[in-house]
Protein backbone atom coordinates (compact mmCIF):
# COMPACT_ATOMS: atom_id res chain seq x y z
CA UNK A 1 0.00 0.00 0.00
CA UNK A 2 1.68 3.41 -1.00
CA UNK A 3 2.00 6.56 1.35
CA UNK A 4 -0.76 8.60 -0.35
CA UNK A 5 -3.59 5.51 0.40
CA UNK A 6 -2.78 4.36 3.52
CA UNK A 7 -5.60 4.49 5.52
CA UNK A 8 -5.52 7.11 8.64
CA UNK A 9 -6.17 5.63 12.12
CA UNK A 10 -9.38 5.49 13.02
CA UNK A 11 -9.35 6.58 16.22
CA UNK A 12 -8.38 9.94 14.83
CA UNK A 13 -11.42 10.05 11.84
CA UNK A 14 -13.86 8.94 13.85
CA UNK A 15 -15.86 11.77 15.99
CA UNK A 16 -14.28 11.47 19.55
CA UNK A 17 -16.08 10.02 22.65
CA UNK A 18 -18.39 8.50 19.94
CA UNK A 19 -19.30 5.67 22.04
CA UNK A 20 -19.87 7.19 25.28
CA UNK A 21 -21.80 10.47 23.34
CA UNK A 22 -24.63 7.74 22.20
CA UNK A 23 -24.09 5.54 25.39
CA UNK A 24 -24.60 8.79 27.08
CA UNK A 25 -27.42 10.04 25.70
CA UNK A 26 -29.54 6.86 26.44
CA UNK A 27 -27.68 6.50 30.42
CA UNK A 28 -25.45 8.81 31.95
CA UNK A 29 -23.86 6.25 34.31
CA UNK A 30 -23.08 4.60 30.46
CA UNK A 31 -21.56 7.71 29.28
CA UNK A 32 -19.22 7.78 32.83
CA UNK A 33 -17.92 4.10 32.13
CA UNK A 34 -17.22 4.46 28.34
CA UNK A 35 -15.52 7.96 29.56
CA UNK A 36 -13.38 6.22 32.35
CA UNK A 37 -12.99 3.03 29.91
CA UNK A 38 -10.88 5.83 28.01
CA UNK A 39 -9.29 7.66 30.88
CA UNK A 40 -5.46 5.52 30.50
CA UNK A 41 -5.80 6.58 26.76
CA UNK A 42 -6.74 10.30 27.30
CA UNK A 43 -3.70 10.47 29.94
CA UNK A 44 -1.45 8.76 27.79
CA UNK A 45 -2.36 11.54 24.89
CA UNK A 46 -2.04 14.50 27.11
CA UNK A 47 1.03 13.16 28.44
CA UNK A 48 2.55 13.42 24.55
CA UNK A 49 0.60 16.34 24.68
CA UNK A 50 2.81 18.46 27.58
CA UNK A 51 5.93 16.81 25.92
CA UNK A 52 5.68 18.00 22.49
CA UNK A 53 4.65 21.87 24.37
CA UNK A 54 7.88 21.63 26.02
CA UNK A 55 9.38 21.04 23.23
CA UNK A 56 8.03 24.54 21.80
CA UNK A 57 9.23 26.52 24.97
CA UNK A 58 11.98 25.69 24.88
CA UNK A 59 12.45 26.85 20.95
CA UNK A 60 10.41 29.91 21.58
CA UNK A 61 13.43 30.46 23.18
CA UNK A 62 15.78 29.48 20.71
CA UNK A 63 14.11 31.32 17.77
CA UNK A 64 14.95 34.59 19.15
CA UNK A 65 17.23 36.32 16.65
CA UNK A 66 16.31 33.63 14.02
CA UNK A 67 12.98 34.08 12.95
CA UNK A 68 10.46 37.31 13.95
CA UNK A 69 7.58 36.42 16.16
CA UNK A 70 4.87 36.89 13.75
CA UNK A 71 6.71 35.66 10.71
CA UNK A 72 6.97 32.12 12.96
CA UNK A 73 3.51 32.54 13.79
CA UNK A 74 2.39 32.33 10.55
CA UNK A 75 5.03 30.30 8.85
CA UNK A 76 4.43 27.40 11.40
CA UNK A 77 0.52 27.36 10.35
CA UNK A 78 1.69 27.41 6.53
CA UNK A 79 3.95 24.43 7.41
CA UNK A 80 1.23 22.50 9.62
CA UNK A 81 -1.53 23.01 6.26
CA UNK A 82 0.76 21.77 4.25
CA UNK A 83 1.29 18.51 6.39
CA UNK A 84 -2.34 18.18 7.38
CA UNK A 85 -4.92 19.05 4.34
CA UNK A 86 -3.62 15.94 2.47
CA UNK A 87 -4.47 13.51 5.35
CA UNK A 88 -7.65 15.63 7.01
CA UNK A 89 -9.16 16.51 2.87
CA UNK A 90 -11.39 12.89 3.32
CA UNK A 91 -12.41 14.06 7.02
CA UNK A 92 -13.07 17.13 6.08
CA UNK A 93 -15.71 16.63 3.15
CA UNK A 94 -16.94 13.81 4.95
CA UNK A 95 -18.01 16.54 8.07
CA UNK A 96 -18.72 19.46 5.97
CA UNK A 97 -22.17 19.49 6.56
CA UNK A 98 -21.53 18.91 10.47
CA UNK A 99 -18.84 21.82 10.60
CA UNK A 100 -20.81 24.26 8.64
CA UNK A 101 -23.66 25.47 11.10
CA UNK A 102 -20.25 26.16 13.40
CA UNK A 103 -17.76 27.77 11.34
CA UNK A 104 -17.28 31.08 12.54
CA UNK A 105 -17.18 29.51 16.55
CA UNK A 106 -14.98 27.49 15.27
CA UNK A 107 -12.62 29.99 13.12
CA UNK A 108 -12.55 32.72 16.57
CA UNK A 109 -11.32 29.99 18.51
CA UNK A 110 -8.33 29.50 16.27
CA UNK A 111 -7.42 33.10 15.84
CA UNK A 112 -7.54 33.38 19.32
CA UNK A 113 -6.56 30.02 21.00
CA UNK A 114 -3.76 29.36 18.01
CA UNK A 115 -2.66 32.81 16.77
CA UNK A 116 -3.50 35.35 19.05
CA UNK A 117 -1.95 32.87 21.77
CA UNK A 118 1.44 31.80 19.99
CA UNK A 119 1.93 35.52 19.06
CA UNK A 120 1.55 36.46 22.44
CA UNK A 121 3.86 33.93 23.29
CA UNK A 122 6.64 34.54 21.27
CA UNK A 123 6.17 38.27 21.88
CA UNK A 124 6.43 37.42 25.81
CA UNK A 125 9.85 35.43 25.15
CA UNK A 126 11.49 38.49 23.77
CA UNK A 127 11.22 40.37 27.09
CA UNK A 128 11.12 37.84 29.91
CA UNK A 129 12.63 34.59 30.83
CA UNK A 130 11.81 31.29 30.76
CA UNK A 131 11.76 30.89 34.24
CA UNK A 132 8.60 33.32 33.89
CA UNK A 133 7.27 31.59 31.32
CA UNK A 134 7.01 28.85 33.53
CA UNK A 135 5.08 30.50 35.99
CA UNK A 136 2.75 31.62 34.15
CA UNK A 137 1.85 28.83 32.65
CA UNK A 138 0.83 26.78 35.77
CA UNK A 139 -2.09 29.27 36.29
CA UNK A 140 -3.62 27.63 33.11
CA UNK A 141 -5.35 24.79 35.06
CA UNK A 142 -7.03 27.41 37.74
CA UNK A 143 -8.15 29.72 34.69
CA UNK A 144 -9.84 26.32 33.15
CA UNK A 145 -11.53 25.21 36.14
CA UNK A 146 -13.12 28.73 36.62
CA UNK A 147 -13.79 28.71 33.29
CA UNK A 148 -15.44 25.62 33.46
CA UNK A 149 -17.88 26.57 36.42
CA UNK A 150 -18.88 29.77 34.45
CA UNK A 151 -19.66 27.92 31.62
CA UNK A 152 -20.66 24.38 32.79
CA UNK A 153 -21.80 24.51 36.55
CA UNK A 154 -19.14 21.85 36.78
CA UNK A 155 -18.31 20.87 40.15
CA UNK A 156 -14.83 20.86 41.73
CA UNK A 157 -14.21 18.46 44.64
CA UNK A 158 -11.50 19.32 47.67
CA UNK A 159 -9.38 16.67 45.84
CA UNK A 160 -9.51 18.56 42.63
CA UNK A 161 -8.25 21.19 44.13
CA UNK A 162 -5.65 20.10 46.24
CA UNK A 163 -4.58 18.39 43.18
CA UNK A 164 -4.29 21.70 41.23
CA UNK A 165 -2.29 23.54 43.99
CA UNK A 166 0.15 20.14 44.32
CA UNK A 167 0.98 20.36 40.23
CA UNK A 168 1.15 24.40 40.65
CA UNK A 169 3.68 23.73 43.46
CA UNK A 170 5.34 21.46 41.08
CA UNK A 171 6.12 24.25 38.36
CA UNK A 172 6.60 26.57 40.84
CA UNK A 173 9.87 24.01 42.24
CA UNK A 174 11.08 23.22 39.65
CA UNK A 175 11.31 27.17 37.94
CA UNK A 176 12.56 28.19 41.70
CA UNK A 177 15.60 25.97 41.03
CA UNK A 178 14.59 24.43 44.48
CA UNK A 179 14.68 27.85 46.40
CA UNK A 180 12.51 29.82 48.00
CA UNK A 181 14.37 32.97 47.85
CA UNK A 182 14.97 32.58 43.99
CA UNK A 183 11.00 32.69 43.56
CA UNK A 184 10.85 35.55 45.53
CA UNK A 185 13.54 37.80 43.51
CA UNK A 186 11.55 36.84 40.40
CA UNK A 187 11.08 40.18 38.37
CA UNK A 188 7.90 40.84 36.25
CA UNK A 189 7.37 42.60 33.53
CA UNK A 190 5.00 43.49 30.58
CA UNK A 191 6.47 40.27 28.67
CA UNK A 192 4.47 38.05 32.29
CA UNK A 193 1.93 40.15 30.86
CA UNK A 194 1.70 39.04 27.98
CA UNK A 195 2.19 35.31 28.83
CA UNK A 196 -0.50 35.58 31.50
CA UNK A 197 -2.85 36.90 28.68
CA UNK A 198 -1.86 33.99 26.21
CA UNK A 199 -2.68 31.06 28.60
CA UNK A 200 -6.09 32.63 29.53
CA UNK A 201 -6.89 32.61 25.87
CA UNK A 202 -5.95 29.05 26.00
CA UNK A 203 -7.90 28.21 29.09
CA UNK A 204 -10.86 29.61 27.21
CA UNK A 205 -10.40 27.26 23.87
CA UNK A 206 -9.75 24.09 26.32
CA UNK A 207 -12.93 24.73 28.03
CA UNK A 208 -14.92 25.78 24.21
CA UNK A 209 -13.34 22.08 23.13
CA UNK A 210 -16.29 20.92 25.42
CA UNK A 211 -18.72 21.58 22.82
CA UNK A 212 -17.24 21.26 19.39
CA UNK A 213 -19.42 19.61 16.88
CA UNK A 214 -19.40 15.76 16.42
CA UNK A 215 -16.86 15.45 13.86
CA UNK A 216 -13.44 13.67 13.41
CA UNK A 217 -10.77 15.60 15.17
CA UNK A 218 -8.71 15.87 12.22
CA UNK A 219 -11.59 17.88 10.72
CA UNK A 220 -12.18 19.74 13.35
CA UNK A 221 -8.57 20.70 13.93
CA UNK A 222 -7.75 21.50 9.69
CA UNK A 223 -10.93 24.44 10.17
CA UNK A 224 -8.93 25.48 13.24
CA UNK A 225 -5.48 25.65 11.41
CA UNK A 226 -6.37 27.58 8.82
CA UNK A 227 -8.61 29.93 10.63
CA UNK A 228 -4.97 30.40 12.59
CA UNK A 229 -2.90 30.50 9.27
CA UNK A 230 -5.17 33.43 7.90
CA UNK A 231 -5.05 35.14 10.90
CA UNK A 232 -1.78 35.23 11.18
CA UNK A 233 -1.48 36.94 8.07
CA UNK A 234 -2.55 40.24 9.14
CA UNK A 235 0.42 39.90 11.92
CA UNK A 236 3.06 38.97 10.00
CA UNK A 237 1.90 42.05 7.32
CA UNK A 238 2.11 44.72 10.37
CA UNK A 239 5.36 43.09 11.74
CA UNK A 240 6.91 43.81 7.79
CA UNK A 241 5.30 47.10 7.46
CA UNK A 242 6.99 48.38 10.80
CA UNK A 243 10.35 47.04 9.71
CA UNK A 244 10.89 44.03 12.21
CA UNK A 245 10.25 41.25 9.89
CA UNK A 246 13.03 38.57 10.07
CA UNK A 247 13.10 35.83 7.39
CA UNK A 248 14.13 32.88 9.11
CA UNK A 249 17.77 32.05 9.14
CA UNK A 250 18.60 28.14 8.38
CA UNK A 251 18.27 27.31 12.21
CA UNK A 252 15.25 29.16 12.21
CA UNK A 253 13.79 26.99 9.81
CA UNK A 254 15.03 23.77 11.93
CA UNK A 255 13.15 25.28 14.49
CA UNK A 256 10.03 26.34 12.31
CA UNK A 257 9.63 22.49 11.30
CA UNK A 258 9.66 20.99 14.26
CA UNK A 259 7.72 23.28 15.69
CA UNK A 260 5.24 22.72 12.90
CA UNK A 261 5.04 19.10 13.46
CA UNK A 262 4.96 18.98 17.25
CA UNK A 263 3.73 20.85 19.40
CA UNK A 264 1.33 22.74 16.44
CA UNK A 265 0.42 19.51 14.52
CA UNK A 266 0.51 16.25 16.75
CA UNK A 267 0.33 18.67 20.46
CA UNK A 268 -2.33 20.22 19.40
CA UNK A 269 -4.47 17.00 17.80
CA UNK A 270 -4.10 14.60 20.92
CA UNK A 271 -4.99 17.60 23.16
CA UNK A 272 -8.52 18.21 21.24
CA UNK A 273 -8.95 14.10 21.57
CA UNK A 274 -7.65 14.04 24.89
CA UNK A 275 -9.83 16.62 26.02
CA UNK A 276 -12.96 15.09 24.40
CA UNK A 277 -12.22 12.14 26.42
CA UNK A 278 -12.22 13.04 30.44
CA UNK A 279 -13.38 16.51 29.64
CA UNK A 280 -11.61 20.17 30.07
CA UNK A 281 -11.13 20.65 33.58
CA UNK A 282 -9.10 17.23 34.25
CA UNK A 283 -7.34 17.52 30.67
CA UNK A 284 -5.94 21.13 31.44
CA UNK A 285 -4.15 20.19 34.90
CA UNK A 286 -1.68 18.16 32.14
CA UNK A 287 -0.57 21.44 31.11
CA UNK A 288 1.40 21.50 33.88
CA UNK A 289 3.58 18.49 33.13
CA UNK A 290 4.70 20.86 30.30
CA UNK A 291 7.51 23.51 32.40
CA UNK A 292 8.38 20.22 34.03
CA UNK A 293 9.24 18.07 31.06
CA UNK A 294 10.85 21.22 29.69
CA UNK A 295 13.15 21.02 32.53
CA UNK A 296 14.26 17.75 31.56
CA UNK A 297 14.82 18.41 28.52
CA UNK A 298 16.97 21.12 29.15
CA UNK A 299 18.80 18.48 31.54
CA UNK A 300 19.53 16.14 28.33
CA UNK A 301 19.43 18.39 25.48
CA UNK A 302 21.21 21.81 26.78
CA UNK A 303 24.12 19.65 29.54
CA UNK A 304 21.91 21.19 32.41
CA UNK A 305 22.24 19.15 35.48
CA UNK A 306 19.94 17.51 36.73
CA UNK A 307 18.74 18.15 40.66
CA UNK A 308 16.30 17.09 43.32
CA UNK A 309 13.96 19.64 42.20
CA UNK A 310 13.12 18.23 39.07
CA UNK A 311 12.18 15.09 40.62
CA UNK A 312 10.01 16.14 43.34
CA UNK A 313 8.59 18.73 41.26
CA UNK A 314 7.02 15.85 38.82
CA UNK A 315 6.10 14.14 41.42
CA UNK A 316 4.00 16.70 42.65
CA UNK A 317 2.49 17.30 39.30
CA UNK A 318 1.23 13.40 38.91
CA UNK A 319 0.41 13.71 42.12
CA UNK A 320 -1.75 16.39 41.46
CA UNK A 321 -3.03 15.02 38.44
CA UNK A 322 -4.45 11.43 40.62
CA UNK A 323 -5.97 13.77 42.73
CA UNK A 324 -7.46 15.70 40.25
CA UNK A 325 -8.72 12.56 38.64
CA UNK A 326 -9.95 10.60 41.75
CA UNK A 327 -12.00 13.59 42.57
CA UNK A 328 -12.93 14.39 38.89
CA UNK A 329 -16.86 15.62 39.15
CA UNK A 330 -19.15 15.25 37.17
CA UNK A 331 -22.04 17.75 35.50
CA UNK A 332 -25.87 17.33 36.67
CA UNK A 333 -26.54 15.68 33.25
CA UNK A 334 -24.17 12.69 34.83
CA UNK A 335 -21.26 13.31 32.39
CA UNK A 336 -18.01 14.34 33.20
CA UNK A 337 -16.28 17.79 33.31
């Protein structure tokens, strides 16, 4: 069988939580089981998931000087289309009719979870350091679970929460190098801004994921992509017209393509499946493996040594994720968050 007609995985064309949606709508306690049935898979995924996003903080970093934020915003879209409407074009006609009615809900949230967010980010790693970026990012779970109340009602149990505070503390060791006194000398600035600003937006689109249409999340994720890609446009046209466009160097277009194809293309499908499986609130604590595993990375990739702190603080962070899923609630309808 060549490249061009072998068959995608199913598990990826097929609308996710399909099982537990129709299970669901004839018994909740159904819908909890085939949910649950699927928890090891979903963790599994977002565990990838915070991998492949530690990945891309660690080259936001690394793309400074080699590629302008908003020229990487958009080239890394441009790349991921290029990758992805070959394998989602079947998908896609297949859930035309599904995606339709939802278009332009579906088109905001990737201008604003995918572009406005990774400009915002990239912006933020010009004026602060990755030690902030850090911090900032372990808020995410605590915007999504207020998020998730607003929108859902959904219920947060005392283990939930201790489980979010035990992952923040997590990020919060590890990006403290250990010391207390090293978190407290940390300096903000408009770039923590700007970061704070970009996970919120992200919070938002993990919570919307909640209620995206029935359709394969390849589908679903090729509208997002290009919604981002001509979005981005507009950026990377303002960025040239006020001078500060940089074309890519040859590192920066290392770093565009595997940005492209992790954290953008395979981070960003296993999240949406993840997330369809044990629900928004439970799927965002993950987020916090991703400051951690970035960490580690540095440990192996940059000769950074590797301490106490890094082990505790992960840990913490699965820690906090058991709790978070021992105590996972669920809605009045009987389905989970």
């Amino acid at each position: 069988m060549t490249e061009s007609h072998r068959p995608v995985p199913q598990s990826f064309v097929e609308p996710a939580a399909t099982v537990a949606t129709s299970a669901g709508a004839r018994n909740p306690v159904a819908f909890d089981a085939a949910a649950r049935s699927g928890a090891p898979l979903a963790w599994l995924l977002l565990t990838i998931t915070s991998l492949s996003w530690s990945v891309n903080t660690i080259f936001a970093k690394l793309a400074v000087g080699e590629v302008s934020p908003m020229a990487l915003v958009g080239l890394r879209w441009l790349l991921v289309l290029c990758v992805l409407l070959p394998i989602a074009a079947r998908p896609l006609a297949n859930d035309w009719a599904k995606l339709r009615p939802h278009l332009g809900r579906i088109a905001t949230l990737g201008a604003l979870a995918y572009t406005t967010f990774n400009a915002l980010f990239y912006v933020a790693a010009h004026y602060t350091t990755a030690v902030n970026l850090g911090i900032t990012q372990a808020i995410m779970p605590i915007f999504v679970f207020v998020f998730a109340f607003v929108r859902f009602r959904t219920p947060v149990s005392a283990l939930q929460i201790g489980g979010v505070f035990a992952a923040i503390a997590g990020v919060l060791l590890v990006v403290a190098h250990g010391t207390w006194q090293r978190l407290v000398a940390v300096e903000f600035n408009g770039g923590d801004l700007l970061s704070i600003g970009a996970v919120t937006l992200y919070a938002a689109y993990t919570v919307a994921l909640r209620d995206r249409p029935a359709v394969s999340p390849l589908a679903f994720f090729a509208v997002l992509a290009l919604a981002a890609f001509a979005t981005s446009l507009p950026l990377a046209a303002w960025e040239w017209a006020a001078g500060d466009l940089l074309w890519p160097t040859p590192k920066g277009w290392a770093l565009l393509v595997a940005i492209a194809l992790l954290p953008s293309l395979l981070g960003q499908i296993l999240f949406i499946r993840g997330v369809a499986i044990i629900g928004p609130g439970r799927a965002g604590l993950f987020v916090n493996l991703t400051p951690v595993f970035a960490a580690a990375l540095a440990v192996f990739w940059l000769g950074e040594s590797f301490h106490w702190y890094h082990a505790a603080a992960l840990a913490l962070v699965f820690v906090g994720i058991w709790a978070s899923e021992r105590g996972g609630g669920k809605m009045p309808d009987g389905t989970n968050d």
